[in-house]
ModelCIF file with pLDDT and N, C-alpha, C, O atoms, coordinates in Angstrom:
data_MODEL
#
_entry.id   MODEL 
#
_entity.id                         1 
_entity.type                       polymer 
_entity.pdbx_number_of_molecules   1 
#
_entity_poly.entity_id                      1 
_entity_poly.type                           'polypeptide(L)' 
_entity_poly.nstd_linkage                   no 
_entity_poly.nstd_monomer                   no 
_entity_poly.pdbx_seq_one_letter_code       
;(UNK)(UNK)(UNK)(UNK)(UNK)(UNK)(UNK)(UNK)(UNK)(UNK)(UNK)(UNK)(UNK)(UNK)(UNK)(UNK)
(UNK)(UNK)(UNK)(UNK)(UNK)(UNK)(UNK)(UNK)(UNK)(UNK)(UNK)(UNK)(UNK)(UNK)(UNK)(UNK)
(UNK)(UNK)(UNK)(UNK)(UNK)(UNK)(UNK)(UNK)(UNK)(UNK)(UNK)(UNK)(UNK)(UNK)(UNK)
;
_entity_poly.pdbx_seq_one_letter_code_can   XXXXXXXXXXXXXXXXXXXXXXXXXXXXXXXXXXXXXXXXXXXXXXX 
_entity_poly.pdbx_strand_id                 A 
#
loop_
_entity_poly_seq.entity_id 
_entity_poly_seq.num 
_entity_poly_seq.mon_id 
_entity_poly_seq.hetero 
1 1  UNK n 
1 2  UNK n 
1 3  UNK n 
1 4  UNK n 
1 5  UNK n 
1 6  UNK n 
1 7  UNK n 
1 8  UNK n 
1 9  UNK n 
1 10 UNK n 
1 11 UNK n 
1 12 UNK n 
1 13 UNK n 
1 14 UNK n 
1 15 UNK n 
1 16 UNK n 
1 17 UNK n 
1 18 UNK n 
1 19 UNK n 
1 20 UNK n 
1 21 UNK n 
1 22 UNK n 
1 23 UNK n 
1 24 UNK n 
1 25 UNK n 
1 26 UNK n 
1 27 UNK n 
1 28 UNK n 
1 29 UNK n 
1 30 UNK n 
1 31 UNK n 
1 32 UNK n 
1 33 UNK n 
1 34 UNK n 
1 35 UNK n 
1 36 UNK n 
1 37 UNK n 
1 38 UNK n 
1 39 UNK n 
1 40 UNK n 
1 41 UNK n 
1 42 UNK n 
1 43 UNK n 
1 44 UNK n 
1 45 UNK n 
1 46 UNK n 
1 47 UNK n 
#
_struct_asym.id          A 
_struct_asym.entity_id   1 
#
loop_
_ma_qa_metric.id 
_ma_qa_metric.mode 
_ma_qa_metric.name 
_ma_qa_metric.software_group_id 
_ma_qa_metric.type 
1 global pLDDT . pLDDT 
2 local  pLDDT . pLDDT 
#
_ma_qa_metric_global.metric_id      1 
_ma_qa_metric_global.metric_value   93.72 
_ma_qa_metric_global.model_id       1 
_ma_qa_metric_global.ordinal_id     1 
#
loop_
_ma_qa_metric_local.label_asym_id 
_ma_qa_metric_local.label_comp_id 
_ma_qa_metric_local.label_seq_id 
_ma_qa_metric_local.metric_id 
_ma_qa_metric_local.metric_value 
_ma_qa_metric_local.model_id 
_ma_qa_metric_local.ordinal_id 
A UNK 1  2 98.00 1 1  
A UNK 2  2 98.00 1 2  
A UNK 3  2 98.00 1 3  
A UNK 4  2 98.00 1 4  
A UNK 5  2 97.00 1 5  
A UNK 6  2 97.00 1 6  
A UNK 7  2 98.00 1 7  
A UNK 8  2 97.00 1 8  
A UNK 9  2 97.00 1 9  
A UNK 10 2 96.00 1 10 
A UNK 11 2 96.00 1 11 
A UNK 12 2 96.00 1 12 
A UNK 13 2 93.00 1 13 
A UNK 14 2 92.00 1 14 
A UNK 15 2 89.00 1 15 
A UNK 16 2 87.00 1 16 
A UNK 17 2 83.00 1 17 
A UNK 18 2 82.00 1 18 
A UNK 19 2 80.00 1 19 
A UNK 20 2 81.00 1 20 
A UNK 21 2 91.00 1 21 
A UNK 22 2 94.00 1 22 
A UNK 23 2 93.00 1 23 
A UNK 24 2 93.00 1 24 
A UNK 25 2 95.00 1 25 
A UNK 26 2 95.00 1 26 
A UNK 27 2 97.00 1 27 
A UNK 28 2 98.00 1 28 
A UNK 29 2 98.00 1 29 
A UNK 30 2 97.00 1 30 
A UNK 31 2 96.00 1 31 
A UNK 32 2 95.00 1 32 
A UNK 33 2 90.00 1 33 
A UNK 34 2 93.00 1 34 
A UNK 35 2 97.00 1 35 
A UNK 36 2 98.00 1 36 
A UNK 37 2 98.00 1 37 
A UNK 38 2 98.00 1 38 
A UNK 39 2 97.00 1 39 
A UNK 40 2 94.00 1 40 
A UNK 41 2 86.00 1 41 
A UNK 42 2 89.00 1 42 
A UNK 43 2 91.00 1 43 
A UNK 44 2 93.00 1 44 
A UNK 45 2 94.00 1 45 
A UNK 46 2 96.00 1 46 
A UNK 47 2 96.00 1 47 
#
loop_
_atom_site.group_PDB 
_atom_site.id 
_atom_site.type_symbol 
_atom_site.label_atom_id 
_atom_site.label_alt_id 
_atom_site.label_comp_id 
_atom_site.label_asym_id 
_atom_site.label_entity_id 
_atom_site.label_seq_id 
_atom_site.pdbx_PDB_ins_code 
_atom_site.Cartn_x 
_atom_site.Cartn_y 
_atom_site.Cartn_z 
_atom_site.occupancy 
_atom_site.B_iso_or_equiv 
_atom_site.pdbx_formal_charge 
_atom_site.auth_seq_id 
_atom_site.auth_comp_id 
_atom_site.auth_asym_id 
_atom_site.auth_atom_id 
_atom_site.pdbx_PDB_model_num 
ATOM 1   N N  . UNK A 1 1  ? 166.151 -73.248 -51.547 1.00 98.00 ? 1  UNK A N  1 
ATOM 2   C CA . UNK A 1 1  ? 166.051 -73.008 -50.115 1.00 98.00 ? 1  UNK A CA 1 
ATOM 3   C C  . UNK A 1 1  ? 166.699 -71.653 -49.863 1.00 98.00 ? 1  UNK A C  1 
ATOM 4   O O  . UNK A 1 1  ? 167.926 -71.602 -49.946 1.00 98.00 ? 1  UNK A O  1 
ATOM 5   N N  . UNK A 1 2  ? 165.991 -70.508 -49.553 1.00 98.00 ? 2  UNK A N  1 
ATOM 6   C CA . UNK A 1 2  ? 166.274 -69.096 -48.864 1.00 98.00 ? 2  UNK A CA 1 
ATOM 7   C C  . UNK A 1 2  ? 166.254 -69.114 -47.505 1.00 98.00 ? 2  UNK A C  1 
ATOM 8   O O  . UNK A 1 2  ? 165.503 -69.734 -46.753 1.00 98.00 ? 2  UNK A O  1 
ATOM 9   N N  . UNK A 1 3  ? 167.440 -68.136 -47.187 1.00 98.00 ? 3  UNK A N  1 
ATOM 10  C CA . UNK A 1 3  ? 167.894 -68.205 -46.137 1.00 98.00 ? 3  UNK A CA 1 
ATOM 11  C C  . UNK A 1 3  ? 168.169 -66.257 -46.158 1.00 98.00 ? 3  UNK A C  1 
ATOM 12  O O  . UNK A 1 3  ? 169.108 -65.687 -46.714 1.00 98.00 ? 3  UNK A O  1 
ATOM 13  N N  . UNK A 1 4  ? 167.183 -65.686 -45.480 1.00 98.00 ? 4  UNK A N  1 
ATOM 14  C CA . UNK A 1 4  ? 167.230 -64.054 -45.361 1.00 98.00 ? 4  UNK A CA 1 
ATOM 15  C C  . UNK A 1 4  ? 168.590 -63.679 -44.449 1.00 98.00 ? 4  UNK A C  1 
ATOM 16  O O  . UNK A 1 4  ? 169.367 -62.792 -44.805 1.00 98.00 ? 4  UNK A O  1 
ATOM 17  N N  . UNK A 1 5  ? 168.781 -64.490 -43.196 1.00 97.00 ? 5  UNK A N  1 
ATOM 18  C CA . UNK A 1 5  ? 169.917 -64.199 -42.703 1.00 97.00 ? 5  UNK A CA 1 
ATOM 19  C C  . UNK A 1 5  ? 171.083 -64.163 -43.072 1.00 97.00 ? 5  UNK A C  1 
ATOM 20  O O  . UNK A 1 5  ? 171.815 -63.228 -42.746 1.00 97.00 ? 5  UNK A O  1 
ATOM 21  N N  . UNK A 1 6  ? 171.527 -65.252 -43.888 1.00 97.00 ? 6  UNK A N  1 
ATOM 22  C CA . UNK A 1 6  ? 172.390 -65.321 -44.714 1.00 97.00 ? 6  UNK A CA 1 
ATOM 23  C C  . UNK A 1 6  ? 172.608 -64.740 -45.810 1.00 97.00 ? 6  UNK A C  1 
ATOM 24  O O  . UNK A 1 6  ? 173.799 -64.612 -46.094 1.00 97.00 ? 6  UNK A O  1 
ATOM 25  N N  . UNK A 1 7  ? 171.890 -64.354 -46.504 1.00 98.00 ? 7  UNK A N  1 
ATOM 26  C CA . UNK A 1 7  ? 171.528 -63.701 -47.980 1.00 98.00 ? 7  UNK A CA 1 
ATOM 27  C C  . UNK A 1 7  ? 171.889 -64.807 -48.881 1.00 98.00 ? 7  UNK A C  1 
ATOM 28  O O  . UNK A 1 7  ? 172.261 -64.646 -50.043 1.00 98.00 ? 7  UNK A O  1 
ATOM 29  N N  . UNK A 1 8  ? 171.742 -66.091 -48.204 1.00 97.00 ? 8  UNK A N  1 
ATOM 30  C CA . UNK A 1 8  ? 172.304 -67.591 -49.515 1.00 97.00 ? 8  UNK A CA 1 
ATOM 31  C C  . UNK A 1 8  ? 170.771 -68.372 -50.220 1.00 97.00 ? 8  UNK A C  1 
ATOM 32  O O  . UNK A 1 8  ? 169.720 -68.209 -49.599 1.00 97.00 ? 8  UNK A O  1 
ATOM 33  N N  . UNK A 1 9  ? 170.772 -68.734 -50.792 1.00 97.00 ? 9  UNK A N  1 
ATOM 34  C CA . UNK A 1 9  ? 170.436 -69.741 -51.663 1.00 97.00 ? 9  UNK A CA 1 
ATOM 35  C C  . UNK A 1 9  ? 170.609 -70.907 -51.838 1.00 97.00 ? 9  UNK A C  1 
ATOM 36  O O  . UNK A 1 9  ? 171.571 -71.193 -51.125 1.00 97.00 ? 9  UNK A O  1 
ATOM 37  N N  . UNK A 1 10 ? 170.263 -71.810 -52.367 1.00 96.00 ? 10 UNK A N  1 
ATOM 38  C CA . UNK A 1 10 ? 170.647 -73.651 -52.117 1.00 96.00 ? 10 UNK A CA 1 
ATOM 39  C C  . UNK A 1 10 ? 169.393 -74.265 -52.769 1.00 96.00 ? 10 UNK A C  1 
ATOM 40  O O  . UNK A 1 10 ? 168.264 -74.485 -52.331 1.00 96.00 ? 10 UNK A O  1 
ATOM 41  N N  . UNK A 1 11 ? 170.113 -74.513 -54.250 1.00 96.00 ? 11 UNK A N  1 
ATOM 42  C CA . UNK A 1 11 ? 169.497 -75.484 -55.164 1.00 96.00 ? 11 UNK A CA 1 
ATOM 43  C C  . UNK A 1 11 ? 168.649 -76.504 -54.463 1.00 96.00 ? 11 UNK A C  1 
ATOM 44  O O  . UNK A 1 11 ? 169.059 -77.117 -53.477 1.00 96.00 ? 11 UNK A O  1 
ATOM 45  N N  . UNK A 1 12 ? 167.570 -76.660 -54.940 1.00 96.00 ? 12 UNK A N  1 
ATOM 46  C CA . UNK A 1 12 ? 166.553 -78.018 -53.874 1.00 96.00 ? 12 UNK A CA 1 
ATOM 47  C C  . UNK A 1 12 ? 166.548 -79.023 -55.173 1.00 96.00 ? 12 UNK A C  1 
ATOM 48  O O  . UNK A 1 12 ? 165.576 -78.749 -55.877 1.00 96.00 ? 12 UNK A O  1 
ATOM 49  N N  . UNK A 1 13 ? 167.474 -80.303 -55.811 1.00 93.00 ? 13 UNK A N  1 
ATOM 50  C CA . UNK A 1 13 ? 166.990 -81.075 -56.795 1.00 93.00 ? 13 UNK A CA 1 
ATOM 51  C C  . UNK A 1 13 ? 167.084 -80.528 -58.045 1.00 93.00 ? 13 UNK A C  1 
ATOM 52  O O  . UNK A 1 13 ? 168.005 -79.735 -58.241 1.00 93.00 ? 13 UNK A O  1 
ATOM 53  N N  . UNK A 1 14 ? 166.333 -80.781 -58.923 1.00 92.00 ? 14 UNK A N  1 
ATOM 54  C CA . UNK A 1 14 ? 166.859 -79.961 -60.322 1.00 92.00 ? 14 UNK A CA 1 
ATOM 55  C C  . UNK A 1 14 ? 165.747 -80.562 -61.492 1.00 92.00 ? 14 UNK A C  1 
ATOM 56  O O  . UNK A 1 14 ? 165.304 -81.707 -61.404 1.00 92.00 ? 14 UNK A O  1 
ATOM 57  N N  . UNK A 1 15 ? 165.400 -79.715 -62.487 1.00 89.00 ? 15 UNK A N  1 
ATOM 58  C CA . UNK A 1 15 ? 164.669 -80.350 -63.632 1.00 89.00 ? 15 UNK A CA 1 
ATOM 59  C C  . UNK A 1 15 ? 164.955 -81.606 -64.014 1.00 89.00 ? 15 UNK A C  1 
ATOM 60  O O  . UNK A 1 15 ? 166.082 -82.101 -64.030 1.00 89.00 ? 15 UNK A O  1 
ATOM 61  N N  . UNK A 1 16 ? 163.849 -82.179 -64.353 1.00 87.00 ? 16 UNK A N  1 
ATOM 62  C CA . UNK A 1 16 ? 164.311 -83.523 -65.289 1.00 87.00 ? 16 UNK A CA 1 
ATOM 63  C C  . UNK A 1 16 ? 162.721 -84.788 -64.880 1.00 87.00 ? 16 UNK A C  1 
ATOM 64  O O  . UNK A 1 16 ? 161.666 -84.720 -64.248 1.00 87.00 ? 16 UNK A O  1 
ATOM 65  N N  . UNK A 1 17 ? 163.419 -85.747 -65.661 1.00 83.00 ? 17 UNK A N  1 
ATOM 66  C CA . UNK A 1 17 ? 162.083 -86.740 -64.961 1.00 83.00 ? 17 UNK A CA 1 
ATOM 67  C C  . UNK A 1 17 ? 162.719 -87.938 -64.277 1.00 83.00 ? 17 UNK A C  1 
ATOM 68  O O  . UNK A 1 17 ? 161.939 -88.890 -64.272 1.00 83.00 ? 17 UNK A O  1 
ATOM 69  N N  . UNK A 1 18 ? 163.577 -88.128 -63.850 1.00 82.00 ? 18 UNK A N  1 
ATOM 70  C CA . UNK A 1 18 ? 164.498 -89.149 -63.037 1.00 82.00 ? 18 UNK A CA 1 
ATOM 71  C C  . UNK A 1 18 ? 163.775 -88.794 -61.750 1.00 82.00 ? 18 UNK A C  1 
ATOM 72  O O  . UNK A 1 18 ? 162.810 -88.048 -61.584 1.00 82.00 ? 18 UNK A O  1 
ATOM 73  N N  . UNK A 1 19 ? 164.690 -89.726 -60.613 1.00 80.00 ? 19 UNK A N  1 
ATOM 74  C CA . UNK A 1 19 ? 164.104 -89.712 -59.255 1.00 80.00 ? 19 UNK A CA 1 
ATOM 75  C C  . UNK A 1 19 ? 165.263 -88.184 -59.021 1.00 80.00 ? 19 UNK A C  1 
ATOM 76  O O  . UNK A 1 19 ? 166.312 -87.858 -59.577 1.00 80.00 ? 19 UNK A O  1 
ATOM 77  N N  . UNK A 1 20 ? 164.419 -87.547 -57.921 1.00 81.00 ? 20 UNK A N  1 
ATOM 78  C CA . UNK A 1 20 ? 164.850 -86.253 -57.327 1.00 81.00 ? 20 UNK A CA 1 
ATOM 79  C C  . UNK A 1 20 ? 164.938 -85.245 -58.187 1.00 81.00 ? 20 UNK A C  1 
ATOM 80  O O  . UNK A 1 20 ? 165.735 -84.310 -58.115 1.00 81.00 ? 20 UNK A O  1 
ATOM 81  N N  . UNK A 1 21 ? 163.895 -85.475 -59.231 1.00 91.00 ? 21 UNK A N  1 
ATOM 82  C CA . UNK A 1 21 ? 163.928 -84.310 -60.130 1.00 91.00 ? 21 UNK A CA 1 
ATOM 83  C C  . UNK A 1 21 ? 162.519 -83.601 -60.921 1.00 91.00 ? 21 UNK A C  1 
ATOM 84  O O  . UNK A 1 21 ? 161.765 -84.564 -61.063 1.00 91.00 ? 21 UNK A O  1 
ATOM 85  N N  . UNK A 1 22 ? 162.096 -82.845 -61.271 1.00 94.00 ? 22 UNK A N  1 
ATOM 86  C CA . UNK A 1 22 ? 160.757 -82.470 -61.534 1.00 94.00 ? 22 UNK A CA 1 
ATOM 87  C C  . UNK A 1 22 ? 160.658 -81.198 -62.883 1.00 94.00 ? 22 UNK A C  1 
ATOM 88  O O  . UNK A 1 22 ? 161.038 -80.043 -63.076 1.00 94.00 ? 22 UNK A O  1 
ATOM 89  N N  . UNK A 1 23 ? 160.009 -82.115 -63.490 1.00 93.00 ? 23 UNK A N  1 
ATOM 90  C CA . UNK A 1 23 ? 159.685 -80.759 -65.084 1.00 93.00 ? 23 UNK A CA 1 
ATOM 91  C C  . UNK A 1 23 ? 159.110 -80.043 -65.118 1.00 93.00 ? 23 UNK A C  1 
ATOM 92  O O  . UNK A 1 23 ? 159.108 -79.504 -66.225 1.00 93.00 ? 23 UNK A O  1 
ATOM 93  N N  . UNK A 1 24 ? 158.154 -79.398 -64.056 1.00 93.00 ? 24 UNK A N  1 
ATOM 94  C CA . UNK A 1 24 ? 157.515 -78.671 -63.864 1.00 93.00 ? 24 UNK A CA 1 
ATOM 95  C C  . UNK A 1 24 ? 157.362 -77.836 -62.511 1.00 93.00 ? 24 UNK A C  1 
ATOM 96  O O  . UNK A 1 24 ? 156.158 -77.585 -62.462 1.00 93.00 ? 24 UNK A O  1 
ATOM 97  N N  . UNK A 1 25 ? 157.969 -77.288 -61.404 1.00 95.00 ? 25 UNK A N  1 
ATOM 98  C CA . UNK A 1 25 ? 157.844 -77.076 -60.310 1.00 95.00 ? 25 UNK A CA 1 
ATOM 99  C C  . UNK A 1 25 ? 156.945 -76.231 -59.873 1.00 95.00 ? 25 UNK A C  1 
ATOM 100 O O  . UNK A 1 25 ? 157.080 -75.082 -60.293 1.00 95.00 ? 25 UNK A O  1 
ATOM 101 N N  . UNK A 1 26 ? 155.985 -76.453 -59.094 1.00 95.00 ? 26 UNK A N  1 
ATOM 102 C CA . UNK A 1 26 ? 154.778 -75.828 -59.001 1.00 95.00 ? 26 UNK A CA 1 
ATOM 103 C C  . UNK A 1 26 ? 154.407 -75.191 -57.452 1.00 95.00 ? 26 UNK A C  1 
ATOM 104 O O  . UNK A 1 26 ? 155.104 -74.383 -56.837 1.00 95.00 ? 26 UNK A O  1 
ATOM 105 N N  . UNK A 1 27 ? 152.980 -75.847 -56.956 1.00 97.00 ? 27 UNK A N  1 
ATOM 106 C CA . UNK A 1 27 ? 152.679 -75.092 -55.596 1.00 97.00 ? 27 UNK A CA 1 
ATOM 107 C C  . UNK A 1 27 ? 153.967 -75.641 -54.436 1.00 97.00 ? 27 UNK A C  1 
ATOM 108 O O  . UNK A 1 27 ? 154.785 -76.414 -54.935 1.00 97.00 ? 27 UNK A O  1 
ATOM 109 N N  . UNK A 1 28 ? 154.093 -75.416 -53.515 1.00 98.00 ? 28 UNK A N  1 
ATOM 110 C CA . UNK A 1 28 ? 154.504 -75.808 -52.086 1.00 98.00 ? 28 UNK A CA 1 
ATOM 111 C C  . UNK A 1 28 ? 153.587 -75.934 -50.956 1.00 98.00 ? 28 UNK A C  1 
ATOM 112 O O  . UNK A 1 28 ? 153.175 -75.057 -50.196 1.00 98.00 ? 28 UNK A O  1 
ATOM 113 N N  . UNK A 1 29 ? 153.385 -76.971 -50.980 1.00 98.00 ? 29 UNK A N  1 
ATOM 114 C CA . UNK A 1 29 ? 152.226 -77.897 -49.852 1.00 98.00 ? 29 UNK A CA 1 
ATOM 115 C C  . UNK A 1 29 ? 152.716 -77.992 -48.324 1.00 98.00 ? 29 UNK A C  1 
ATOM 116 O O  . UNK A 1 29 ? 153.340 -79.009 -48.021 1.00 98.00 ? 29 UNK A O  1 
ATOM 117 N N  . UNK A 1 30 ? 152.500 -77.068 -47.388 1.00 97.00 ? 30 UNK A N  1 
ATOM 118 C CA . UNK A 1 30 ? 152.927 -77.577 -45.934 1.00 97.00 ? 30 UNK A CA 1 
ATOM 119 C C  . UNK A 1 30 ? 152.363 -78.957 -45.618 1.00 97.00 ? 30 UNK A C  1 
ATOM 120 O O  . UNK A 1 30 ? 151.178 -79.136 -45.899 1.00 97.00 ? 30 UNK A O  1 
ATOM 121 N N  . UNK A 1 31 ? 153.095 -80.014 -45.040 1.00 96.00 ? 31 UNK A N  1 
ATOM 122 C CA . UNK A 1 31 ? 152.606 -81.440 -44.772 1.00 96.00 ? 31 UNK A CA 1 
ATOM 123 C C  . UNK A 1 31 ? 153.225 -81.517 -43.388 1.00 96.00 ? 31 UNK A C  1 
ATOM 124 O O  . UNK A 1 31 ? 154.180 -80.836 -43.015 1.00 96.00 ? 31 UNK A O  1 
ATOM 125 N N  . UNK A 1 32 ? 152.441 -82.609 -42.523 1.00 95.00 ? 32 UNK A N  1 
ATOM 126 C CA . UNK A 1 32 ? 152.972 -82.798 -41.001 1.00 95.00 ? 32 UNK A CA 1 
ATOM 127 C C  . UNK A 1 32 ? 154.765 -83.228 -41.294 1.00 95.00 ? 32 UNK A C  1 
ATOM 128 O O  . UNK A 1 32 ? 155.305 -83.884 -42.185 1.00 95.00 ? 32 UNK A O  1 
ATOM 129 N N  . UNK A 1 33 ? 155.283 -82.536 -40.133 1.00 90.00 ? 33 UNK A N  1 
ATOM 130 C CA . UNK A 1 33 ? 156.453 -82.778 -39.471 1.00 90.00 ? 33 UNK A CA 1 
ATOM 131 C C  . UNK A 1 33 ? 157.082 -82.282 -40.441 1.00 90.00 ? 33 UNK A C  1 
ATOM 132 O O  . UNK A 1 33 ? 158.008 -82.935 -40.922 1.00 90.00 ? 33 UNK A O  1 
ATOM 133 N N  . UNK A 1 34 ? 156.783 -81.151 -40.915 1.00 93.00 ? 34 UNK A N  1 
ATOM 134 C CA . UNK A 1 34 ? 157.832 -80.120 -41.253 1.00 93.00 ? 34 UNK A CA 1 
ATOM 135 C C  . UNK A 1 34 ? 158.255 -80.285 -43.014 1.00 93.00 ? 34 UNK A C  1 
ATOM 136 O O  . UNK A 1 34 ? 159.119 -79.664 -43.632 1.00 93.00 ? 34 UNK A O  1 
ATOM 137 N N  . UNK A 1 35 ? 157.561 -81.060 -43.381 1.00 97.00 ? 35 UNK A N  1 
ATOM 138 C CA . UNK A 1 35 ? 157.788 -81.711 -44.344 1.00 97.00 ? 35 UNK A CA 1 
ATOM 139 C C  . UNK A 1 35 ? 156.834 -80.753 -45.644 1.00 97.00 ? 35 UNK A C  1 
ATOM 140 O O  . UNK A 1 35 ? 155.705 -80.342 -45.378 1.00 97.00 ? 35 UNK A O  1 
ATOM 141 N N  . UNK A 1 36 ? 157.356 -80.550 -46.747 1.00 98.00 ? 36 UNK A N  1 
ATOM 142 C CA . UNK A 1 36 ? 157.082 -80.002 -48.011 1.00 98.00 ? 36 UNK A CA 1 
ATOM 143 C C  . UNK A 1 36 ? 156.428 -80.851 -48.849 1.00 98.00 ? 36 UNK A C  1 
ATOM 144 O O  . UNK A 1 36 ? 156.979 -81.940 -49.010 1.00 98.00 ? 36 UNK A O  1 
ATOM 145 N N  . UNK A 1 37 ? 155.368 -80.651 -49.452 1.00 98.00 ? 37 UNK A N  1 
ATOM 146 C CA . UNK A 1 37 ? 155.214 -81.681 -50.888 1.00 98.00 ? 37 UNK A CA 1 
ATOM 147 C C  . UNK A 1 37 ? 154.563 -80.642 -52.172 1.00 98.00 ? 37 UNK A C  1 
ATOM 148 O O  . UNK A 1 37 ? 153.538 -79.996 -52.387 1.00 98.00 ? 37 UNK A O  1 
ATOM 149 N N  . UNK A 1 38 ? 156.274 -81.044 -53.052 1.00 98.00 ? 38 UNK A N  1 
ATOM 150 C CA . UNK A 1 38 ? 156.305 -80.300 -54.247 1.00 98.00 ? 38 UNK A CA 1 
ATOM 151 C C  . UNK A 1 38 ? 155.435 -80.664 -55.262 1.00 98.00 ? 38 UNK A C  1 
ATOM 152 O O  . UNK A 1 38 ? 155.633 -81.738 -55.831 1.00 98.00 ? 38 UNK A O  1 
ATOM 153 N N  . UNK A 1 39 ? 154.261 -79.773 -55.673 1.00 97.00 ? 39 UNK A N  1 
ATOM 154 C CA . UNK A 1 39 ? 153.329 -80.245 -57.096 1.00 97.00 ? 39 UNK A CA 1 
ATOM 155 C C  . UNK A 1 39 ? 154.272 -80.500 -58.404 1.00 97.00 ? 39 UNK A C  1 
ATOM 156 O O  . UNK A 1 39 ? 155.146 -79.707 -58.755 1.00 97.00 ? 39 UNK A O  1 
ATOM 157 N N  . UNK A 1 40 ? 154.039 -81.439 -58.916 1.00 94.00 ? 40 UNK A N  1 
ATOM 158 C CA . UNK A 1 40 ? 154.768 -81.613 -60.302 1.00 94.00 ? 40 UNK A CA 1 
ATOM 159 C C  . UNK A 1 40 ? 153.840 -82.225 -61.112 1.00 94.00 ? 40 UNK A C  1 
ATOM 160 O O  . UNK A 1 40 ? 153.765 -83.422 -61.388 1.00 94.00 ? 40 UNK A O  1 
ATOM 161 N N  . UNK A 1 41 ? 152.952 -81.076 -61.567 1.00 86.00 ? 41 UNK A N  1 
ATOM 162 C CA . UNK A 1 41 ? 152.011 -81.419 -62.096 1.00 86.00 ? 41 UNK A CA 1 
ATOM 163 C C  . UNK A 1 41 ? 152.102 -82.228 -63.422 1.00 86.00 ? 41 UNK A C  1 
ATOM 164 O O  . UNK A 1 41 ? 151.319 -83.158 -63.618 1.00 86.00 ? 41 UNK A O  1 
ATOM 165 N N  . UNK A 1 42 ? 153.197 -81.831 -64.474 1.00 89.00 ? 42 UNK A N  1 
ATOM 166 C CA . UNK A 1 42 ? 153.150 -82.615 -65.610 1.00 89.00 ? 42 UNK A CA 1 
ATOM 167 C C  . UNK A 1 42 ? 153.423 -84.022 -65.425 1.00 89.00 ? 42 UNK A C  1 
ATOM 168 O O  . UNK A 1 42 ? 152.962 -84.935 -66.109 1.00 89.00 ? 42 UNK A O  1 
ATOM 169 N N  . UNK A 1 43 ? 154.486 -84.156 -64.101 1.00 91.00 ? 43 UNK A N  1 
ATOM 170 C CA . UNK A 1 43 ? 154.360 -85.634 -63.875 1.00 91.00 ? 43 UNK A CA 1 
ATOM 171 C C  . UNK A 1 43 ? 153.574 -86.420 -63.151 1.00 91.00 ? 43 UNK A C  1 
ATOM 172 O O  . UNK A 1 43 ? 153.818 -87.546 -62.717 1.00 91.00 ? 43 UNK A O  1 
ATOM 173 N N  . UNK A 1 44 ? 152.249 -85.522 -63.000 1.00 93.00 ? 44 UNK A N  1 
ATOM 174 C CA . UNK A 1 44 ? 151.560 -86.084 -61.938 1.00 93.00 ? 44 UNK A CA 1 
ATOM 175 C C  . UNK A 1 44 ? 151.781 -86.193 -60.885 1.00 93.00 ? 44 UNK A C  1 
ATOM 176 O O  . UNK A 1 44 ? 151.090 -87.110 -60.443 1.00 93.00 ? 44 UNK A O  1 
ATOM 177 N N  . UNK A 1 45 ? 152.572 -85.638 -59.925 1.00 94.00 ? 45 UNK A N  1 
ATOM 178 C CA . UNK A 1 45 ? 153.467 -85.918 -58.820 1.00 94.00 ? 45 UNK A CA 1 
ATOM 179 C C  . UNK A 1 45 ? 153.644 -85.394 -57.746 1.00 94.00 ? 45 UNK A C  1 
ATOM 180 O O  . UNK A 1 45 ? 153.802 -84.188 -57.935 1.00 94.00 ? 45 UNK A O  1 
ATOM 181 N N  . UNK A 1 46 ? 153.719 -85.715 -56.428 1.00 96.00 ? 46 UNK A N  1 
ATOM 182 C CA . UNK A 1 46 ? 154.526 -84.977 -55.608 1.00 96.00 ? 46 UNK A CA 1 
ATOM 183 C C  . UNK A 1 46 ? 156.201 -85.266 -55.126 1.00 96.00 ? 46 UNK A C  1 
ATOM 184 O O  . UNK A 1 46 ? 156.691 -86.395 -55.082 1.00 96.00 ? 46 UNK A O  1 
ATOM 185 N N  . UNK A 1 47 ? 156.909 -84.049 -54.799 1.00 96.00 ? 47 UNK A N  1 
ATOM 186 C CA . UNK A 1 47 ? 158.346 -84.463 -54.141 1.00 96.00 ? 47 UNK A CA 1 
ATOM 187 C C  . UNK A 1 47 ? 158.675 -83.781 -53.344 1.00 96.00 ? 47 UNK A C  1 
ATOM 188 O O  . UNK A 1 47 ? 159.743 -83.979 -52.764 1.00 96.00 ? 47 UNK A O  1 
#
C-alpha cells in the first residue's frame, strides 16, 4: 500500500500458501465498494 503523500509504504500480507498469503502476486482487480481482488494465479485464486 503507497501512500505519495507520505512517501510510506505498508506491506499488504506476504508470500506463502496459508490463509492471507499468495505465491504468486499478480493483476489488481477494482471490485464494488472499494474493494481489490488480488490474482494468484498459481493458486488459482483471488485475495
Amino acid at each position: 500500500l503507497v501512500d505519495f503523500r507520505s512517501q510510506h509504504q505498508t506491506p499488504v500480507g506476504r508470500s506463502g500458501q496459508g490463509p492471507g498469503e499468495y505465491q504468486l502476486p499478480g493483476a489488481l482487480l477494482a471490485a464494488p465498494g472499494d474493494t481489490t481482488l488480488l490474482v494468484d494465479l498459481v493458486s488459482r485464486r483471488f485475495l
